[in-house]
PDB file of N, CA and C in Angstrom:
ATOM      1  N   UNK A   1     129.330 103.547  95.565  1.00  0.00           N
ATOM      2  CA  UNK A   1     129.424 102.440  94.652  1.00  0.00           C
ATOM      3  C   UNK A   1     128.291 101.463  94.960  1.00  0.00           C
ATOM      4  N   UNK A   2     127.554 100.908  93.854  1.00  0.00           N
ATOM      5  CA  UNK A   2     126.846 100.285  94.210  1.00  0.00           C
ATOM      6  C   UNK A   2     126.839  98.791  94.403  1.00  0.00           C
ATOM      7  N   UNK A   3     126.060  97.449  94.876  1.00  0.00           N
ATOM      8  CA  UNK A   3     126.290  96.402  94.988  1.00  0.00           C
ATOM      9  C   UNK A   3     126.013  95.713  93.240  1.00  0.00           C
ATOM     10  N   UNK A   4     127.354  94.643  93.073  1.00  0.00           N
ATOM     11  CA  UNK A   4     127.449  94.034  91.849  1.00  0.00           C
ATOM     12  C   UNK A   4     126.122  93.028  91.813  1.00  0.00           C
ATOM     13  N   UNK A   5     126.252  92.812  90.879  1.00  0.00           N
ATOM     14  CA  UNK A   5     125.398  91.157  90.456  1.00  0.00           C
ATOM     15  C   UNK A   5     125.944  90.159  91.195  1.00  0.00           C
ATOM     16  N   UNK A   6     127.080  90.233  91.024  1.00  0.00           N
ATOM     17  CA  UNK A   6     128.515  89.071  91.358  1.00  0.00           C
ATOM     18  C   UNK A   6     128.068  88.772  93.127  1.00  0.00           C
ATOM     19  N   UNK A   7     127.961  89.776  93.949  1.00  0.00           N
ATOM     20  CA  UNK A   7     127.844  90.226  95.534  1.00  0.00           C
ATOM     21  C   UNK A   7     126.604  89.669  95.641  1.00  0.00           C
ATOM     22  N   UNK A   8     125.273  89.861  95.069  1.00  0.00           N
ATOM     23  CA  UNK A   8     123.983  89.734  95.142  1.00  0.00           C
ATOM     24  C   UNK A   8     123.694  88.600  95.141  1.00  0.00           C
ATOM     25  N   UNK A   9     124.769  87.434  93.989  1.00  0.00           N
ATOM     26  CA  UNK A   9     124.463  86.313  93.939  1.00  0.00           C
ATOM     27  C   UNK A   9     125.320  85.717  95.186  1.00  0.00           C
ATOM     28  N   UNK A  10     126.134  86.059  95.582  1.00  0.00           N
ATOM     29  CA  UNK A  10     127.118  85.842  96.640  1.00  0.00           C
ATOM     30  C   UNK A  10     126.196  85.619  98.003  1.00  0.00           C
ATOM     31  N   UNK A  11     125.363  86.995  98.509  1.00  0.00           N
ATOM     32  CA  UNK A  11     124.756  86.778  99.281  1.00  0.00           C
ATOM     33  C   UNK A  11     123.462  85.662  99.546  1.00  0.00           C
ATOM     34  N   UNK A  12     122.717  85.658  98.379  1.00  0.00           N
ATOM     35  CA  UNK A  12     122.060  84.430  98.030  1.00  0.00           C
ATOM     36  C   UNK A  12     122.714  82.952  98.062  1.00  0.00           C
ATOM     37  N   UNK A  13     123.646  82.936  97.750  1.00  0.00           N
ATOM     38  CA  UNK A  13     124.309  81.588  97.903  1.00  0.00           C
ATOM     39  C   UNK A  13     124.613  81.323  99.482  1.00  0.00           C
ATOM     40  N   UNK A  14     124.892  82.311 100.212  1.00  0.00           N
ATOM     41  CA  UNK A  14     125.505  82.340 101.470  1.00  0.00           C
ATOM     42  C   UNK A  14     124.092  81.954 102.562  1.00  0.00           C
ATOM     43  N   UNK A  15     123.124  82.481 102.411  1.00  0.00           N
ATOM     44  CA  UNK A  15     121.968  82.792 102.886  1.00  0.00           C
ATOM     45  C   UNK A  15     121.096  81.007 102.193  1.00  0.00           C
ATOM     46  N   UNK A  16     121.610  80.383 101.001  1.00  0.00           N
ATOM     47  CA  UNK A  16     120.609  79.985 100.477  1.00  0.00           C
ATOM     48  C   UNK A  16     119.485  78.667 101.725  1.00  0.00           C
ATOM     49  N   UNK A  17     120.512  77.989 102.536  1.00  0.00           N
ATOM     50  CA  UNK A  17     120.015  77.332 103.051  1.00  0.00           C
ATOM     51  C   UNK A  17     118.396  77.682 103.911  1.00  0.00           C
ATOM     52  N   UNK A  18     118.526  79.036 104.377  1.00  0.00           N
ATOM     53  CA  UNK A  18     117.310  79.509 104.873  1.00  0.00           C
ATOM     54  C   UNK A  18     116.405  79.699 103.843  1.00  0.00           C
ATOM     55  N   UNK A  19     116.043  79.189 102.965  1.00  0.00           N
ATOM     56  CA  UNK A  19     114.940  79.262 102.186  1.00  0.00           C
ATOM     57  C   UNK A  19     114.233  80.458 101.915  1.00  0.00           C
ATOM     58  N   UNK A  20     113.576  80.890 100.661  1.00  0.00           N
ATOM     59  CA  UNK A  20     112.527  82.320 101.281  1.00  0.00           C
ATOM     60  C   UNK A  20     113.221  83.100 100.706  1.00  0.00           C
ATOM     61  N   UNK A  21     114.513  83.450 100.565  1.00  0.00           N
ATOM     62  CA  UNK A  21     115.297  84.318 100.352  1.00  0.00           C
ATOM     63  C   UNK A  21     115.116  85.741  99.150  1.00  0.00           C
ATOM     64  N   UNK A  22     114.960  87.066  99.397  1.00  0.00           N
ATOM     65  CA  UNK A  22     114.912  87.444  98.294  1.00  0.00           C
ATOM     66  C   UNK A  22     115.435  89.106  98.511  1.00  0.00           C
ATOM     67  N   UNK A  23     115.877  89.980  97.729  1.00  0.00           N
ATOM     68  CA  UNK A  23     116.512  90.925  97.713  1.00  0.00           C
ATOM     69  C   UNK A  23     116.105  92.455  97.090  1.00  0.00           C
ATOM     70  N   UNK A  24     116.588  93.264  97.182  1.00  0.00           N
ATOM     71  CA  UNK A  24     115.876  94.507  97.055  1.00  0.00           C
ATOM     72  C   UNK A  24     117.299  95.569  97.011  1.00  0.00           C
ATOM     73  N   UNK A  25     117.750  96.416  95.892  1.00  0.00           N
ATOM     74  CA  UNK A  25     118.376  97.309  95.980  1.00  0.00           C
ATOM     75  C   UNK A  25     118.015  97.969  96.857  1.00  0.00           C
ATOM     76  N   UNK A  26     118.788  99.067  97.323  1.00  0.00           N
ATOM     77  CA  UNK A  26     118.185 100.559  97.926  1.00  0.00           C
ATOM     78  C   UNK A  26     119.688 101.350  98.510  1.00  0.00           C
ATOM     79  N   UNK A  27     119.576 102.329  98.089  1.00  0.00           N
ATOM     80  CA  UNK A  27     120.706 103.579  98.196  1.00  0.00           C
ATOM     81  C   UNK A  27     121.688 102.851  97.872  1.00  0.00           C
ATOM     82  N   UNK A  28     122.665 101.686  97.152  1.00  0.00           N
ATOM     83  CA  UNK A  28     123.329 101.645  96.627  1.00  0.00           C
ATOM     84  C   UNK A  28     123.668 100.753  97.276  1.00  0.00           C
ATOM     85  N   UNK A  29     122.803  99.958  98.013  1.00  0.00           N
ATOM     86  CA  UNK A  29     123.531  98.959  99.127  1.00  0.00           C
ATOM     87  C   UNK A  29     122.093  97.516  98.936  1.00  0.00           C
ATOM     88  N   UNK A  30     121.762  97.007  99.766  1.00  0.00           N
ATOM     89  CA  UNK A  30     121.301  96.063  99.608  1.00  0.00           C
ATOM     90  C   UNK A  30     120.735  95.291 100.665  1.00  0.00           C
ATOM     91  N   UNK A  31     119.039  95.099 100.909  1.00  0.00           N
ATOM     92  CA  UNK A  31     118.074  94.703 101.688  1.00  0.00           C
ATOM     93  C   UNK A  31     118.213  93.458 101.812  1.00  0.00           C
ATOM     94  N   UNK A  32     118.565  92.210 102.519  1.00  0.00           N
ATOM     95  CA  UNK A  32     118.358  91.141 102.206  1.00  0.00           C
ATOM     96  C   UNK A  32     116.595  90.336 103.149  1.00  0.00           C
ATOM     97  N   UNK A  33     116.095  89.917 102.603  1.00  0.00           N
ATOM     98  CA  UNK A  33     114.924  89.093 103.185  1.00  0.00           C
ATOM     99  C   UNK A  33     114.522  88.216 103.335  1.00  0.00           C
ATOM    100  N   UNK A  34     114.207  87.997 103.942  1.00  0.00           N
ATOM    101  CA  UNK A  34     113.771  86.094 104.524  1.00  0.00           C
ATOM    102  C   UNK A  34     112.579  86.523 105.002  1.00  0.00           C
ATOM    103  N   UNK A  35     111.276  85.600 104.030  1.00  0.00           N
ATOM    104  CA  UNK A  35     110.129  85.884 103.859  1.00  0.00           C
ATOM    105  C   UNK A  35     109.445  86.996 104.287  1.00  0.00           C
ATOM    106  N   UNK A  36     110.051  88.187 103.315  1.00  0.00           N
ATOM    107  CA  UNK A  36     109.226  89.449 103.740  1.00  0.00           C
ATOM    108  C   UNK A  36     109.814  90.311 104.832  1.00  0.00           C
ATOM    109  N   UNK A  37     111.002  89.739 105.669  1.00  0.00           N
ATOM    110  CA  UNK A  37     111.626  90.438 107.354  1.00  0.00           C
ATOM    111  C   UNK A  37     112.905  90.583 107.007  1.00  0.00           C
ATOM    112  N   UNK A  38     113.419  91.740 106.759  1.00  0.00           N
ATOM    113  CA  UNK A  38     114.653  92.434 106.466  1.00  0.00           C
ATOM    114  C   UNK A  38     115.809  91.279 107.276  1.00  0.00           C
ATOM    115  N   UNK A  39     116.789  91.082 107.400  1.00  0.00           N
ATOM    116  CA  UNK A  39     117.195  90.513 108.494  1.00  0.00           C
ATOM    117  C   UNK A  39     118.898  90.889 108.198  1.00  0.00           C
ATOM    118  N   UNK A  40     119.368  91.571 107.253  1.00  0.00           N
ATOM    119  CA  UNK A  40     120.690  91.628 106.537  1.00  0.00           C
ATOM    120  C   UNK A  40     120.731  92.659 105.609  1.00  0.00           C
ATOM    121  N   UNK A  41     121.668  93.175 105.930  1.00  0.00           N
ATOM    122  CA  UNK A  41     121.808  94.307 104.818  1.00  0.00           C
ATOM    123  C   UNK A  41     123.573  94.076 104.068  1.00  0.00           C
ATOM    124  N   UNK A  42     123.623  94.450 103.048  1.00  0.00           N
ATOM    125  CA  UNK A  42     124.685  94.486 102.137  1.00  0.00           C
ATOM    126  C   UNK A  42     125.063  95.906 101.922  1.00  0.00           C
ATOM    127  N   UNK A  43     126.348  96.438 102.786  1.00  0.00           N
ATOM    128  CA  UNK A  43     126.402  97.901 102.566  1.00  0.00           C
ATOM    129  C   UNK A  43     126.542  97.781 100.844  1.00  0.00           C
ATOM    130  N   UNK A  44     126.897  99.516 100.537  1.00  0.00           N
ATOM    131  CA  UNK A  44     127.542  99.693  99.310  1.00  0.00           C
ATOM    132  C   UNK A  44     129.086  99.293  99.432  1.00  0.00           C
ATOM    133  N   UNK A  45     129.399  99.470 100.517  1.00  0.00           N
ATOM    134  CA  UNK A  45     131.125  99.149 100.790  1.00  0.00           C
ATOM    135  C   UNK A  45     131.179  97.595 100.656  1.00  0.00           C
ATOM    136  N   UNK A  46     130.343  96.459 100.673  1.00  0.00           N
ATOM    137  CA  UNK A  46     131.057  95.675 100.501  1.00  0.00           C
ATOM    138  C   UNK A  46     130.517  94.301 101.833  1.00  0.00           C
ATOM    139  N   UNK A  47     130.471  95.905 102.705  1.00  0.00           N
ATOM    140  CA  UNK A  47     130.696  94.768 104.556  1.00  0.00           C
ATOM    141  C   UNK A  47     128.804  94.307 104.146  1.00  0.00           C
ATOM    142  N   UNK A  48     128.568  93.416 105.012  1.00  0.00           N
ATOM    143  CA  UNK A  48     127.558  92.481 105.303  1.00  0.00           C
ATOM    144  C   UNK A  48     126.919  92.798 106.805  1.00  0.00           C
ATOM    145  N   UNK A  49     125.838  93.215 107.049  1.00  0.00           N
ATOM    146  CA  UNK A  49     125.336  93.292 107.973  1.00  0.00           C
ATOM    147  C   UNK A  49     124.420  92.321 108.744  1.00  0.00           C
ATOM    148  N   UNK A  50     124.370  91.771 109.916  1.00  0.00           N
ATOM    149  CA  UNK A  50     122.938  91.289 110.735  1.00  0.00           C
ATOM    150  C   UNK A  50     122.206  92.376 111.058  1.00  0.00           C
ATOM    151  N   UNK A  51     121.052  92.108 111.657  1.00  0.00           N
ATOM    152  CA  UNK A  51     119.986  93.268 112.232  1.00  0.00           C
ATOM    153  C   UNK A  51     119.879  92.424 113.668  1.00  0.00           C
ATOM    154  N   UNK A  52     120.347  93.241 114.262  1.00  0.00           N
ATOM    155  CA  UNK A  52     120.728  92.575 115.841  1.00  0.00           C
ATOM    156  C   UNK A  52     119.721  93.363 116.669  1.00  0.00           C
ATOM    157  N   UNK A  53     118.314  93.293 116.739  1.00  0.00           N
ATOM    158  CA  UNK A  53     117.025  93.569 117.928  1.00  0.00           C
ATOM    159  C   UNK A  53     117.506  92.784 119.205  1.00  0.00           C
ATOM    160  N   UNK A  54     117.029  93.746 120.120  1.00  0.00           N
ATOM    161  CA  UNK A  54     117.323  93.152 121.301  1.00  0.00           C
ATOM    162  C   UNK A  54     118.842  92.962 121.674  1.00  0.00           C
ATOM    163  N   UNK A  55     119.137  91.886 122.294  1.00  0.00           N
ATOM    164  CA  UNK A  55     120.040  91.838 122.968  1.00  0.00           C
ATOM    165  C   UNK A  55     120.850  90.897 122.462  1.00  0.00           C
ATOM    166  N   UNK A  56     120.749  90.645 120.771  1.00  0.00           N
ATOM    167  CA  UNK A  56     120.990  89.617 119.648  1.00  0.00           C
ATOM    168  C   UNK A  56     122.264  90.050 119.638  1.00  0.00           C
ATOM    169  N   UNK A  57     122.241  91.642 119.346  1.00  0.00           N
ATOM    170  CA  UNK A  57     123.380  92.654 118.772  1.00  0.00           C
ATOM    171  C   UNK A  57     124.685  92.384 119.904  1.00  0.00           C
ATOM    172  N   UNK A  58     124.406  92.242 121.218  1.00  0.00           N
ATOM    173  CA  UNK A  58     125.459  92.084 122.210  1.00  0.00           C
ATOM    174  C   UNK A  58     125.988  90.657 122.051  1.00  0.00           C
ATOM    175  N   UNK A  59     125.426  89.580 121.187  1.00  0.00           N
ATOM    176  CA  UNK A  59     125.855  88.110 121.238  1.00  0.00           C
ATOM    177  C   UNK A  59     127.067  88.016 120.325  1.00  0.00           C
ATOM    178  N   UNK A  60     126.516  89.299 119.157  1.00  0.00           N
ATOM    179  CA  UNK A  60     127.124  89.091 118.014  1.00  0.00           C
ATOM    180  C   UNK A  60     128.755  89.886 118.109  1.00  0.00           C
ATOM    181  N   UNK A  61     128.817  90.777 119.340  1.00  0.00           N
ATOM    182  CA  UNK A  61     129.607  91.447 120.076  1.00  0.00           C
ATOM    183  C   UNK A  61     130.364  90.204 120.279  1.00  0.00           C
ATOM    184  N   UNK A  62     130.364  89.461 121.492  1.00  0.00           N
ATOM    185  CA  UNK A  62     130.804  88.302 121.484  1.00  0.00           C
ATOM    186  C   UNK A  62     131.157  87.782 121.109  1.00  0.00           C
ATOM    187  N   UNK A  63     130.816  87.748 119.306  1.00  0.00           N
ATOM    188  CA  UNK A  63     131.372  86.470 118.311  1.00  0.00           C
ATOM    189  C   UNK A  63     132.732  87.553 117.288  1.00  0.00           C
ATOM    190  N   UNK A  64     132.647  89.043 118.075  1.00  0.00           N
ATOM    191  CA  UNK A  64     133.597  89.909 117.100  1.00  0.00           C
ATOM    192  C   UNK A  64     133.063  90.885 116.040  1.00  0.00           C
ATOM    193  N   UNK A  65     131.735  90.743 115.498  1.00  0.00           N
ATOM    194  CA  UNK A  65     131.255  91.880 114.992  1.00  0.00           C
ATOM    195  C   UNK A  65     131.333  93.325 115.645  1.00  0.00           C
ATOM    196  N   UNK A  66     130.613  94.572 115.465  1.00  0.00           N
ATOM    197  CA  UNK A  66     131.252  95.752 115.303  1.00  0.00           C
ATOM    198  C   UNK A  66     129.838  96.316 114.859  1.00  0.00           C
ATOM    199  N   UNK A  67     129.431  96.961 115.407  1.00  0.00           N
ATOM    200  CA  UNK A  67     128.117  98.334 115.038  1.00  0.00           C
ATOM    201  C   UNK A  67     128.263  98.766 114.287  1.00  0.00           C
ATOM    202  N   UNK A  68     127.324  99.137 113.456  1.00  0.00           N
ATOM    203  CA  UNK A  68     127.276  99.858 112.499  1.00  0.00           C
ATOM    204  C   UNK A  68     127.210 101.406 113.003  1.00  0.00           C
ATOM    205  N   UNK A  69     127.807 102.654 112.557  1.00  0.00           N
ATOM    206  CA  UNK A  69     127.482 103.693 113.123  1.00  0.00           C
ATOM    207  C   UNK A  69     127.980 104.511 112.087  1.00  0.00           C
ATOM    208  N   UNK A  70     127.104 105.813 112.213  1.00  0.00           N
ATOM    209  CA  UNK A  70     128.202 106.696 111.142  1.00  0.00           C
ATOM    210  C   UNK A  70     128.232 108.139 111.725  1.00  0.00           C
ATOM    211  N   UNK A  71     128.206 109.178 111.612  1.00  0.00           N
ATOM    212  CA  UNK A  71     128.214 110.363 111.417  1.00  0.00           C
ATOM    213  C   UNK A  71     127.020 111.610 110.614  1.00  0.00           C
ATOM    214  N   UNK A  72     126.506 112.037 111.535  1.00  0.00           N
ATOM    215  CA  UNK A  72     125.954 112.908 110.921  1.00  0.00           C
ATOM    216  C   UNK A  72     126.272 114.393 110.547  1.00  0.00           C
ATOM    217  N   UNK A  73     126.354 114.644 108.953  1.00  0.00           N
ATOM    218  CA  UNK A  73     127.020 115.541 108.426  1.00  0.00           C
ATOM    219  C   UNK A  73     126.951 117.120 109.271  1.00  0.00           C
ATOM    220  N   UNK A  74     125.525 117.391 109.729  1.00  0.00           N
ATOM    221  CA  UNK A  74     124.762 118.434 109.468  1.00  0.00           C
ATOM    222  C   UNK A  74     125.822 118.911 111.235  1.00  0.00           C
ATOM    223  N   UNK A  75     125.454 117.732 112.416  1.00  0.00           N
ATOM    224  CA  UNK A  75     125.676 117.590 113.636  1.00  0.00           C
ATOM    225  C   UNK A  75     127.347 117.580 114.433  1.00  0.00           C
ATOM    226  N   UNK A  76     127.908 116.511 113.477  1.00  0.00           N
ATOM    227  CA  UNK A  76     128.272 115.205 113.737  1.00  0.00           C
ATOM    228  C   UNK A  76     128.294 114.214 114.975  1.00  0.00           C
ATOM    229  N   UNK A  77     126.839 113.909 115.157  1.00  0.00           N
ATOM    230  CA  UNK A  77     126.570 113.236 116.563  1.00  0.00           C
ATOM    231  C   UNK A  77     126.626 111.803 115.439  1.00  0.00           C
ATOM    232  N   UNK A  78     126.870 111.153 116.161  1.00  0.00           N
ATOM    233  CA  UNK A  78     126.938 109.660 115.849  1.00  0.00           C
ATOM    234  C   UNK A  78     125.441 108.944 115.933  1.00  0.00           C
ATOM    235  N   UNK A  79     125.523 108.577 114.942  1.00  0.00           N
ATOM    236  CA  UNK A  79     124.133 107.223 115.119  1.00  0.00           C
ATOM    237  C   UNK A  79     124.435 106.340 114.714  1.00  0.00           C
ATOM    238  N   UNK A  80     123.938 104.690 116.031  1.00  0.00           N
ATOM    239  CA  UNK A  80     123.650 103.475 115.585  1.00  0.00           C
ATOM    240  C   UNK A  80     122.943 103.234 115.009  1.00  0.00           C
ATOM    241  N   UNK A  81     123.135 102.379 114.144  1.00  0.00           N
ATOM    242  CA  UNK A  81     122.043 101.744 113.565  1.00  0.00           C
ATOM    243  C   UNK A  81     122.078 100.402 114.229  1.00  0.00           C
ATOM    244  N   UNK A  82     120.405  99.513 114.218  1.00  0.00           N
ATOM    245  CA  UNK A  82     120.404  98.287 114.547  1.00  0.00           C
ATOM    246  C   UNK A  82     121.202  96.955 114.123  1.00  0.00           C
ATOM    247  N   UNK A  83     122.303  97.505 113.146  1.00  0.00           N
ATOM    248  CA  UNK A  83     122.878  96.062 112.056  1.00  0.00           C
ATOM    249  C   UNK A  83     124.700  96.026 112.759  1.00  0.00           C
ATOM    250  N   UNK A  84     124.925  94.720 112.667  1.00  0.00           N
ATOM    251  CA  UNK A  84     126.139  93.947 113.274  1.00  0.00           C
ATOM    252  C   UNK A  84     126.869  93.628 112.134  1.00  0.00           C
ATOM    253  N   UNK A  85     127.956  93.607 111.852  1.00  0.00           N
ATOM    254  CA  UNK A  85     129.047  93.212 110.923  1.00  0.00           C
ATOM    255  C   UNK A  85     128.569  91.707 111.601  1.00  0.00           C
ATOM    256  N   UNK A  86     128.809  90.946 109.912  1.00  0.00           N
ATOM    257  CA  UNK A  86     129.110  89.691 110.536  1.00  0.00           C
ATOM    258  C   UNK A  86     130.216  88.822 110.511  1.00  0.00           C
ATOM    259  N   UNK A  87     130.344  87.777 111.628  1.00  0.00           N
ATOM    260  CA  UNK A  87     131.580  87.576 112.016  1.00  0.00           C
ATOM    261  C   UNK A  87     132.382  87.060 110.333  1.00  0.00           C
ATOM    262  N   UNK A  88     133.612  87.131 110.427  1.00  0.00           N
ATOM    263  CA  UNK A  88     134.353  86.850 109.627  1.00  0.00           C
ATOM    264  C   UNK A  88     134.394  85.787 109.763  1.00  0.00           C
ATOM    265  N   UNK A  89     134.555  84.716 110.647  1.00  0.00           N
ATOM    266  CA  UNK A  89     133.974  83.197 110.325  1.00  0.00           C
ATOM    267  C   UNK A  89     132.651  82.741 109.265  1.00  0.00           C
ATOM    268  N   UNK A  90     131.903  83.432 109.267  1.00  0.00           N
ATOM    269  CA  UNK A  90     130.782  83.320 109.299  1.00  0.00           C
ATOM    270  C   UNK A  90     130.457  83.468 107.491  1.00  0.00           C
ATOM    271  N   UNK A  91     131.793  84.646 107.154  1.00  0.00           N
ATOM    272  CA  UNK A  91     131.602  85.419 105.656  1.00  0.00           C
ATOM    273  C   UNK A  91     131.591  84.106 104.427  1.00  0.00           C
ATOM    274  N   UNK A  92     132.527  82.934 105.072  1.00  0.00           N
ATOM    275  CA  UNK A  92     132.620  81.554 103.710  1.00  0.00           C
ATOM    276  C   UNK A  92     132.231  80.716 104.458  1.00  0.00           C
ATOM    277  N   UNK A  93     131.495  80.783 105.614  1.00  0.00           N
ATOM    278  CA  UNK A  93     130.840  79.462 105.644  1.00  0.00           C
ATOM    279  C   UNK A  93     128.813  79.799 106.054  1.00  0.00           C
ATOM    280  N   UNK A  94     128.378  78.708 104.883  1.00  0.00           N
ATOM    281  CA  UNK A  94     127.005  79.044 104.762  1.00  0.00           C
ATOM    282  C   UNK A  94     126.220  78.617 106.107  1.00  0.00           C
ATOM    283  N   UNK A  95     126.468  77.728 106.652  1.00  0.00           N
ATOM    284  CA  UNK A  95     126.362  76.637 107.467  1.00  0.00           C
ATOM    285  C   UNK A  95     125.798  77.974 109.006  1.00  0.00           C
ATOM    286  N   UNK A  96     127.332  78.640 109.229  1.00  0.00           N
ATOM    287  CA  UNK A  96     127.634  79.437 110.328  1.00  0.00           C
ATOM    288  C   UNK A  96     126.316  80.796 110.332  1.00  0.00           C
ATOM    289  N   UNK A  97     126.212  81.217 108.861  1.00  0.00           N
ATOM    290  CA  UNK A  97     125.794  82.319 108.367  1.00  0.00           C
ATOM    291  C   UNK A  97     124.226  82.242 108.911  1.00  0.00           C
ATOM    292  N   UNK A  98     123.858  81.441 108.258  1.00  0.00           N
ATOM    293  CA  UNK A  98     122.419  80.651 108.050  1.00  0.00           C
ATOM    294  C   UNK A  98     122.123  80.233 109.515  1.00  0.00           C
ATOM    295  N   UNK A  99     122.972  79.691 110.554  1.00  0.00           N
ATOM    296  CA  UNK A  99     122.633  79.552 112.079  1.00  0.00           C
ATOM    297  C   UNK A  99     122.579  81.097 112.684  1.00  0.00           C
ATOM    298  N   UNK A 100     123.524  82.116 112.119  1.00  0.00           N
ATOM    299  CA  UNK A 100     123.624  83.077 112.935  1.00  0.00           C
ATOM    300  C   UNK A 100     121.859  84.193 112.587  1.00  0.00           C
ATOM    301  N   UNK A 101     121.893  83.680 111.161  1.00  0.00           N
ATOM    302  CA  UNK A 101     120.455  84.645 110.538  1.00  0.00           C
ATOM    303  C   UNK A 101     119.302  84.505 111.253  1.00  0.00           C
ATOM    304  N   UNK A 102     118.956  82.996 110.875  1.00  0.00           N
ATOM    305  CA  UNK A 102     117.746  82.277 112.134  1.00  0.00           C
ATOM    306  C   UNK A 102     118.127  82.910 113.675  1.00  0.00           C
ATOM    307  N   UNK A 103     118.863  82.838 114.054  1.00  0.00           N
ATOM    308  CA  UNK A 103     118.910  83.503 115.448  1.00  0.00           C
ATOM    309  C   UNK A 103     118.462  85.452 115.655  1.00  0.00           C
ATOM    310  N   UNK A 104     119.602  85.913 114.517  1.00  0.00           N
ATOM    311  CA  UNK A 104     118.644  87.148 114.139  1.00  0.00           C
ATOM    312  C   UNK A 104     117.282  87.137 113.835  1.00  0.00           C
ATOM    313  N   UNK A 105     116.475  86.377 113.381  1.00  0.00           N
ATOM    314  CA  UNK A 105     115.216  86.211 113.207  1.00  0.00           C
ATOM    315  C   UNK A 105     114.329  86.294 114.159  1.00  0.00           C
ATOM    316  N   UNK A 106     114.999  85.212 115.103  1.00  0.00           N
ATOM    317  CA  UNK A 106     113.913  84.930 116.088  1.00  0.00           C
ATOM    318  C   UNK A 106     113.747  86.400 116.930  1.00  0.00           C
ATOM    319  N   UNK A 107     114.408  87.604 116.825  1.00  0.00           N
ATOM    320  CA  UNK A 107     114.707  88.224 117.814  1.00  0.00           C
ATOM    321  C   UNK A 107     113.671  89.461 116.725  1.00  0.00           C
ATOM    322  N   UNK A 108     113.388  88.990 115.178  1.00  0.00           N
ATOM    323  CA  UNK A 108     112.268  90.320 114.845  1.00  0.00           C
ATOM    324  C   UNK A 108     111.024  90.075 114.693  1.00  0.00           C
TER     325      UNK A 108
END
């Protein structure tokens, strides 16, 4: 399933305080950017990702996020990917979102 209009503007509103902001379909899910540097992804499911480099990803551990990981069909060995659920505090307030992004930032 892919990401709505409704979600797209959602994430933009959530994000808006960091300025810069701009977006990009892809596989049915959703790139988010802050000037040009990926920093968030919007699965197709819905969930909201950080891009946790470094040792960002273990902070965000801390605050209750959750790895992204899935399954590979062919294998099924598991792969991480670099992106953090973000905290559920974090999902209605812009304030929280927008402190936690800049911190993902500094770390790409």
């Amino acid at each position: 399933m892919a990401v709505s209009d409704s979600q797209i503007e959602q994430v933009k509103d959530l994000f808006a305080d960091l300025g810069d902001i701009s977006t990009r379909k892809m596989m049915g899910g959703l790139a988010i950017y802050h000037r040009d540097t990926v920093f968030a992804l919007l699965h197709s499911s819905g969930q909201l990702y950080l891009k946790g480099a470094d040792d960002f990803g273990e902070k965000l551990e801390d605050l209750g996020s959750t790895r992204w990981s899935y399954k590979k069909k062919d294998s099924g060995k598991e792969v991480k990917m670099p992106y953090w659920t973000l905290p559920d505090s974090a999902l209605d307030d812009p304030e929280e979102a927008c402190q936690l992004a800049r911190a993902a930032l500094q770390y790409l």
